[in-house]
Protein backbone atom coordinates (compact mmCIF):
# COMPACT_ATOMS: atom_id res chain seq x y z
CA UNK A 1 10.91 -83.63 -82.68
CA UNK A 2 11.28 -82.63 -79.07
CA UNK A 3 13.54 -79.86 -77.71
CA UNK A 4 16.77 -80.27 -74.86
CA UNK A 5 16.84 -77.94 -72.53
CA UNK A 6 20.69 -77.91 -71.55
CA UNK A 7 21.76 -74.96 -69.13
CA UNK A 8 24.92 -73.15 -69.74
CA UNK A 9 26.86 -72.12 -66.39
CA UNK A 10 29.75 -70.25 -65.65
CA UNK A 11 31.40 -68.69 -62.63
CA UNK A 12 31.18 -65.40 -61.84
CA UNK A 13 33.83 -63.32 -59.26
CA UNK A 14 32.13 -61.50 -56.49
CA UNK A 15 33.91 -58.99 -54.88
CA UNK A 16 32.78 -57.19 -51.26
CA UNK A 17 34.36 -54.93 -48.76
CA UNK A 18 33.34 -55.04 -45.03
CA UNK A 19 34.65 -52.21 -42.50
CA UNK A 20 36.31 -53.65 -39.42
CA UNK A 21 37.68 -52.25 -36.36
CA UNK A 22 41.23 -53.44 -35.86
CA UNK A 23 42.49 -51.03 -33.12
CA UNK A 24 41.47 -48.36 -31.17
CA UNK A 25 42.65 -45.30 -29.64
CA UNK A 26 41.53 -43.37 -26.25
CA UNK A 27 41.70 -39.71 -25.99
CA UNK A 28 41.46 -37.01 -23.12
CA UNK A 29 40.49 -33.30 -22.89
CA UNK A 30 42.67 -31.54 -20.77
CA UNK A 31 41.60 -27.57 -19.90
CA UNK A 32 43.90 -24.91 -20.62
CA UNK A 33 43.71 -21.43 -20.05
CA UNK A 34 45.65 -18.61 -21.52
CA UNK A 35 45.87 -15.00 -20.07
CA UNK A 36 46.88 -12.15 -22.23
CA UNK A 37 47.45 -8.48 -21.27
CA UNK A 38 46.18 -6.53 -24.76
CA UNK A 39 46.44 -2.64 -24.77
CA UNK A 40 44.66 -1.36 -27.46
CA UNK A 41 42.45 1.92 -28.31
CA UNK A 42 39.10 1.12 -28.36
CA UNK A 43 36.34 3.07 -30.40
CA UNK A 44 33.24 4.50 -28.48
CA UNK A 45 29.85 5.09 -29.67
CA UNK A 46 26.83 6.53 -28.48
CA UNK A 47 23.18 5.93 -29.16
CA UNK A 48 20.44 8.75 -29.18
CA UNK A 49 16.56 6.94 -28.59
CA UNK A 50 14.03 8.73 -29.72
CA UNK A 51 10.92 8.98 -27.61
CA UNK A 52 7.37 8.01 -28.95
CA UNK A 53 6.74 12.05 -30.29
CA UNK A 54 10.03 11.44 -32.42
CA UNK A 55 12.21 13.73 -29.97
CA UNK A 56 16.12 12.99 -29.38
CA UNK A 57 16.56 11.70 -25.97
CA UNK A 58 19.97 13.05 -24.59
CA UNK A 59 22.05 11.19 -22.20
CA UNK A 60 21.18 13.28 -19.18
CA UNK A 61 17.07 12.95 -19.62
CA UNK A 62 17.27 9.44 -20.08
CA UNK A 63 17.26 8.60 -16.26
């Protein structure tokens, strides 16, 4: 006895998305400035150096 080959089909749905460029849009930089008056009190602080023998440095031997 010899054997039929008979292939079986069907369809098959196939779905895809593709990006496209349907409008576009130009944009500018414009420069603006601000200017704002800010009164405020501020904090102060002062640094002591220490030379290379380990000694405090005040403010008036430094120059």
């Amino acid at each position: 006895m010899e054997d039929i080959v008979i292939p079986v089909s069907e369809e098959e749905v196939v779905l895809s998305k593709d990006t496209v460029v349907t409008d576009e849009f130009e944009v500018e930089k414009t420069r603006h400035t601000d200017h704002e008056t800010v009164t405020e009190t501020t904090r102060r602080e002062e640094l002591d150096i220490d030379d290379v023998d380990g000694h405090v440095v005040e403010d008036d031997d430094r120059f």
